[in-house]
Protein backbone atom coordinates (compact mmCIF):
# COMPACT_ATOMS: atom_id res chain seq x y z
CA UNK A 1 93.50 130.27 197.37
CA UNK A 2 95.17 127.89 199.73
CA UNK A 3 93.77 124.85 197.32
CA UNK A 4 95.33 126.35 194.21
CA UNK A 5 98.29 127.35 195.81
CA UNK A 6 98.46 123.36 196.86
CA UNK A 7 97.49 122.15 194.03
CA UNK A 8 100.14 124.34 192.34
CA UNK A 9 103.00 122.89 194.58
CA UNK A 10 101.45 119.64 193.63
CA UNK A 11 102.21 119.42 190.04
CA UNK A 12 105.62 121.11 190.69
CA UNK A 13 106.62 118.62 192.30
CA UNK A 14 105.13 115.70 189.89
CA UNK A 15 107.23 117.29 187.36
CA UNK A 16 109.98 118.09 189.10
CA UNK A 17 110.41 114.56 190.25
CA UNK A 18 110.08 113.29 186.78
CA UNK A 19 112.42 114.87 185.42
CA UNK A 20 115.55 114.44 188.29
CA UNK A 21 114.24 110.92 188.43
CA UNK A 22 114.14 110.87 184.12
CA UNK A 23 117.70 112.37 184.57
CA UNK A 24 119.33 109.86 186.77
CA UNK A 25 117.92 106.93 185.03
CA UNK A 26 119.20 107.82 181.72
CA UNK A 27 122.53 108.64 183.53
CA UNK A 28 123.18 105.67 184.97
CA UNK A 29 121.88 103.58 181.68
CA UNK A 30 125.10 105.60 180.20
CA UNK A 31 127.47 105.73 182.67
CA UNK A 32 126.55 102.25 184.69
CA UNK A 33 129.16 103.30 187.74
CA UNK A 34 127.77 106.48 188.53
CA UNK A 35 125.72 105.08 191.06
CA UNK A 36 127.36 107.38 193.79
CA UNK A 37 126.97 110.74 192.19
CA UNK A 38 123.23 109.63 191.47
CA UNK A 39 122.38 108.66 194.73
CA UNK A 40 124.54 111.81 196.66
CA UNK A 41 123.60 114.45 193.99
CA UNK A 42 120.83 113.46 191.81
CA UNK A 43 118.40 111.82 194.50
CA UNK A 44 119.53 113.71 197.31
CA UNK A 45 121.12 117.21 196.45
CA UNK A 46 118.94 118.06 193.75
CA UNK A 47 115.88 116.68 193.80
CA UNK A 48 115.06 115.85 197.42
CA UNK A 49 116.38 118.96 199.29
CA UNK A 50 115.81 121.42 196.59
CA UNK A 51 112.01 120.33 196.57
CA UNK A 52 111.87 119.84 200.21
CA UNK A 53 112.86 123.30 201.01
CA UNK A 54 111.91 125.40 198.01
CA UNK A 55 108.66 123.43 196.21
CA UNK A 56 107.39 121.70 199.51
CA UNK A 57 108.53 124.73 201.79
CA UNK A 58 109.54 122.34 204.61
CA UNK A 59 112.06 123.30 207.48
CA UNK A 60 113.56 119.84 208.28
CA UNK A 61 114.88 119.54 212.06
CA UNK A 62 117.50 116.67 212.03
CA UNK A 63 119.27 114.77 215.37
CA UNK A 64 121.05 112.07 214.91
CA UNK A 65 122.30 109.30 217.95
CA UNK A 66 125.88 109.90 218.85
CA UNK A 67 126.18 106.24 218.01
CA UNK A 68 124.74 106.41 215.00
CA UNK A 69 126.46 109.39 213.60
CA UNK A 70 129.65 107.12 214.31
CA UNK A 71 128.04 104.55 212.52
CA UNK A 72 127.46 106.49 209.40
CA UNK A 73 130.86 108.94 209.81
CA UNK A 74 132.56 105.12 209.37
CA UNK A 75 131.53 104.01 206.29
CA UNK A 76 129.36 101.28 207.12
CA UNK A 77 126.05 101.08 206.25
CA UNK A 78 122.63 100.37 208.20
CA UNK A 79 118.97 99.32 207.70
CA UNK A 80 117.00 101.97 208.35
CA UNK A 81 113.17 101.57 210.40
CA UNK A 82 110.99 104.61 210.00
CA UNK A 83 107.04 105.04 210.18
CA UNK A 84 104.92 105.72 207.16
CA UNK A 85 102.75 108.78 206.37
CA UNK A 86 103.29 110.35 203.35
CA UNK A 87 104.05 109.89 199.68
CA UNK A 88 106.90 112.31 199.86
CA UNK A 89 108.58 110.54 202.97
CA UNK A 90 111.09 108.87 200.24
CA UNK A 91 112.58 112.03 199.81
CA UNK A 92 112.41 113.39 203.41
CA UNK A 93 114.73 109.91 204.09
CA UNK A 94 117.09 111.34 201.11
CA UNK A 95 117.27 114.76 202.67
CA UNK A 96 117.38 114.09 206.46
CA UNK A 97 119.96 111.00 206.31
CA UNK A 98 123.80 112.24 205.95
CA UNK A 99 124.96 108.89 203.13
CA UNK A 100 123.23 107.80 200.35
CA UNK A 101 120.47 105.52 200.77
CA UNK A 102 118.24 102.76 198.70
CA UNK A 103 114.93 101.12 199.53
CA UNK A 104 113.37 97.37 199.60
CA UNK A 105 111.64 96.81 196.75
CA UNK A 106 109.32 94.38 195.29
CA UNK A 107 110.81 91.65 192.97
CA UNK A 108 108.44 93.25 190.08
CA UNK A 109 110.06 96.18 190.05
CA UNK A 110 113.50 94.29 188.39
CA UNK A 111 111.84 93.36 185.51
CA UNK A 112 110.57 96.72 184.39
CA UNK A 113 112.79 97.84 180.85
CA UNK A 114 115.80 100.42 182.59
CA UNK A 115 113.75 100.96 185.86
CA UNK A 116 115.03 97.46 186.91
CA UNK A 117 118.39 97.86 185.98
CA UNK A 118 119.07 101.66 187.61
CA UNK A 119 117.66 100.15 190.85
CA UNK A 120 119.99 96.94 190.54
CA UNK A 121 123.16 99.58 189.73
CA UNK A 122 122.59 102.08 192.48
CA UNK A 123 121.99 98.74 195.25
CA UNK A 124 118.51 98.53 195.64
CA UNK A 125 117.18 95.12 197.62
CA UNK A 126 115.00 93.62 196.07
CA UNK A 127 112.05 90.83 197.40
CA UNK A 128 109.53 88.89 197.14
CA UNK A 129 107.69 87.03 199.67
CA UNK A 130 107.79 82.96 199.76
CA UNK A 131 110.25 82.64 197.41
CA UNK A 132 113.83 81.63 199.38
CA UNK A 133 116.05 81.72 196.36
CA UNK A 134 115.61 85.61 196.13
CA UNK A 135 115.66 85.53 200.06
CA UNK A 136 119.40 84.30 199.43
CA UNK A 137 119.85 86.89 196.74
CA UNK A 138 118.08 89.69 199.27
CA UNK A 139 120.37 88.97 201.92
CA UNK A 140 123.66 88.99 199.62
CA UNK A 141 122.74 92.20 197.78
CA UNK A 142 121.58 93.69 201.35
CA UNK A 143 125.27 92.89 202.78
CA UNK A 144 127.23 94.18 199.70
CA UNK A 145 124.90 97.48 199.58
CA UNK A 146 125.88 97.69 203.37
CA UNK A 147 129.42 97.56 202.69
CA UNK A 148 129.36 100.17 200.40
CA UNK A 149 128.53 102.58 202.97
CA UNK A 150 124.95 102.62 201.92
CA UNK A 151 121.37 102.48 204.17
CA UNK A 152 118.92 100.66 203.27
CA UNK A 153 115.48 102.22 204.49
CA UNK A 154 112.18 100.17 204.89
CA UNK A 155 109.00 100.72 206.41
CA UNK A 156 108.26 98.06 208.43
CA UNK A 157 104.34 99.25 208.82
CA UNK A 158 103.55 97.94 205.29
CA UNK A 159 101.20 100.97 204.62
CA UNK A 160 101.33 105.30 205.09
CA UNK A 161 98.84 106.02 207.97
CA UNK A 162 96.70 109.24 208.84
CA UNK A 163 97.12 108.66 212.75
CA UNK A 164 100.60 109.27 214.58
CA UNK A 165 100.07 106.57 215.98
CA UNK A 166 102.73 103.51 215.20
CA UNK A 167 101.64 100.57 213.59
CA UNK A 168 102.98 97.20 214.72
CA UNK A 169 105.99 96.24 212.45
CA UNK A 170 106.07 93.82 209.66
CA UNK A 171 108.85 91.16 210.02
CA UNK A 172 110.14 91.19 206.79
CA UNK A 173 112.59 93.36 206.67
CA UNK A 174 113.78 91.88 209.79
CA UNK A 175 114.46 88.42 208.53
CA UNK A 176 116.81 89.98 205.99
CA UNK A 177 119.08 92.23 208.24
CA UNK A 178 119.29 89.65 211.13
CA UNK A 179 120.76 87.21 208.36
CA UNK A 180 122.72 89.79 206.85
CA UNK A 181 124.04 90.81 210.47
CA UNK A 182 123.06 94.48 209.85
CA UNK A 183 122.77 96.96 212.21
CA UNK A 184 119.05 98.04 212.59
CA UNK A 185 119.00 101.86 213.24
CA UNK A 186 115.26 103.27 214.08
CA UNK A 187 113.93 106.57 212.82
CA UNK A 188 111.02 108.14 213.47
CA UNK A 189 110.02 111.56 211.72
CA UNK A 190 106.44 113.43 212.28
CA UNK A 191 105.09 116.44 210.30
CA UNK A 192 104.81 115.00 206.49
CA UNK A 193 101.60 113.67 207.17
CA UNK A 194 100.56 117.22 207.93
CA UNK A 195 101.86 118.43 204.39
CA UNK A 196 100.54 115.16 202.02
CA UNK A 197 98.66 112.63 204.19
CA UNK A 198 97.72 109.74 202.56
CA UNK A 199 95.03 109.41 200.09
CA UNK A 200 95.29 112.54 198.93
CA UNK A 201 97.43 114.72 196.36
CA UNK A 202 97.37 118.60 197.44
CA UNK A 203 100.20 119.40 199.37
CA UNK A 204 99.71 121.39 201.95
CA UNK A 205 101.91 124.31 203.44
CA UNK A 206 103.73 123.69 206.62
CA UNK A 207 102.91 124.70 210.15
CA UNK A 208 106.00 124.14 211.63
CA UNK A 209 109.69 122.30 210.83
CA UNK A 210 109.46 118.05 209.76
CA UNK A 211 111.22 116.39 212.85
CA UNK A 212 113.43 113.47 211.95
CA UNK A 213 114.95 111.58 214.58
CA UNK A 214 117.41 108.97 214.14
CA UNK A 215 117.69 106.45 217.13
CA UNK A 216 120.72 104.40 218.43
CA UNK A 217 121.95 101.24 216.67
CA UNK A 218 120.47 97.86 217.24
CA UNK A 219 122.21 94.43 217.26
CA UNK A 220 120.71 91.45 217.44
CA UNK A 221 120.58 88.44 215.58
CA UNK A 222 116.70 87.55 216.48
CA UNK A 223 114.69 88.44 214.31
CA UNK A 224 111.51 88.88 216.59
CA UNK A 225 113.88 90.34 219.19
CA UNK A 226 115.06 92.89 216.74
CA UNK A 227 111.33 94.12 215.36
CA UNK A 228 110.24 94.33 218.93
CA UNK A 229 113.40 96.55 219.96
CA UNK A 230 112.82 98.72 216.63
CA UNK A 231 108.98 99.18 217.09
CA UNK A 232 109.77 100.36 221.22
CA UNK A 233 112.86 102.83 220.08
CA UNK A 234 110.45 104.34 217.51
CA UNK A 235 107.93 104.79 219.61
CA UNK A 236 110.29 106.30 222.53
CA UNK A 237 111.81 108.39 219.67
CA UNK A 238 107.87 109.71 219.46
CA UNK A 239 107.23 110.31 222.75
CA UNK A 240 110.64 112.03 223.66
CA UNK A 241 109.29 115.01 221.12
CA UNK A 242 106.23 115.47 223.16
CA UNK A 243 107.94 116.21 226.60
């Protein structure tokens, strides 16, 4: 029973996803400035809360940094560092962070017919690796997206793992917010690898609330300085819920 009750939750939230996602594309192919309202009611409101709490059936347990919440309460944007363990963390980041977010994204993903577009409208940064004219463009977008009060969230492990343990951060994503002079703000959440862990589709009822915990700011203009701080504040973020 628990399998077809998963498997159930499973395709609801397959379609459900398609269609908010189906929704908001052709919205903003219509109205191109209604990036905002996508990103605050579309991705957020409606499709990542609603399914987190009434498809998914997760009880999300929030705290942000005092520092932070100042950060966010005035208007300036952040990158934001989390770990990786689930297929449905994208919308756990939409539902746990208070202003609208985008993601990094691979340069393909531009050149897809309206999929590239939407994510160019709503401020999505966009990469590829080697290639230092679209650093210049990453950096440029990244700033502007950051100035209109927006995160942008990566996950600096490369990869969703089974273990809670953290995996040694990327640089990447680094390089682009030291240049951009962003603050670097880590988050570390644990509980949606319980519910869909990687390599796998059933989703799995809750045992108890997802914990999301959203770390002070970091400044620094080093990029090896600032992935090292990150990876340590994540970590400490980890082992602060087991005391």
């Amino acid at each position: 029973m628990k399998l077809v009750i998963g498997f159930f939750r499973s395709i609801m939230t397959v379609l459900y996803a398609a269609f908010w996602c189906g929704t908001a594309l052709i919205t903003l192919v219509i109205f191109p400035n209604s990036s905002e309202f996508v990103l605050i009611k579309f991705a957020k409101k409606y499709w990542s809360e609603f399914m987190m709490k009434w498809i998914v059936g997760a009880e999300l347990d929030v705290q942000l940094h005092p520092e932070t919440e100042a950060l966010f309460k005035s208007g300036r944007g952040a990158v934001l560092v989390s770990n990786h363990s689930s297929y449905l963390d994208i919308n756990l980041a939409f539902a746990s962070t208070p202003i609208p977010i985008v993601f990094f994204s691979k340069a393909g993903v531009r050149k897809v017919p309206l999929l590239g577009g939407a994510n160019e409208r709503v401020g999505t940064v966009f990469v590829e690796r080697g290639n230092i004219k679209m650093a210049k463009k990453a950096i440029k977008k990244l700033e502007e997206t950051l100035r209109n009060g927006r995160c942008v969230v990566v996950y600096p492990e490369g990869s969703r793992f089974e273990t809670n343990e953290i995996q040694p951060f990327k640089k990447g994503g680094f390089h682009l917010a030291s240049n951009a002079g962003a603050p670097v703000v880590p988050v570390y959440h644990e509980g949606m690898g319980e519910i869909l862990p990687p390599h796998t589709f059933i989703i799995r009822k809750p045992s108890k609330p997802v914990v999301v915990r959203f770390g002070k700011p970091i400044y620094s203009s080093n990029v090896e300085e600032l992935r090292d701080k990150s990876f340590e504040s994540v970590k400490d973020l980890q082992a602060k819920l087991k005391l």
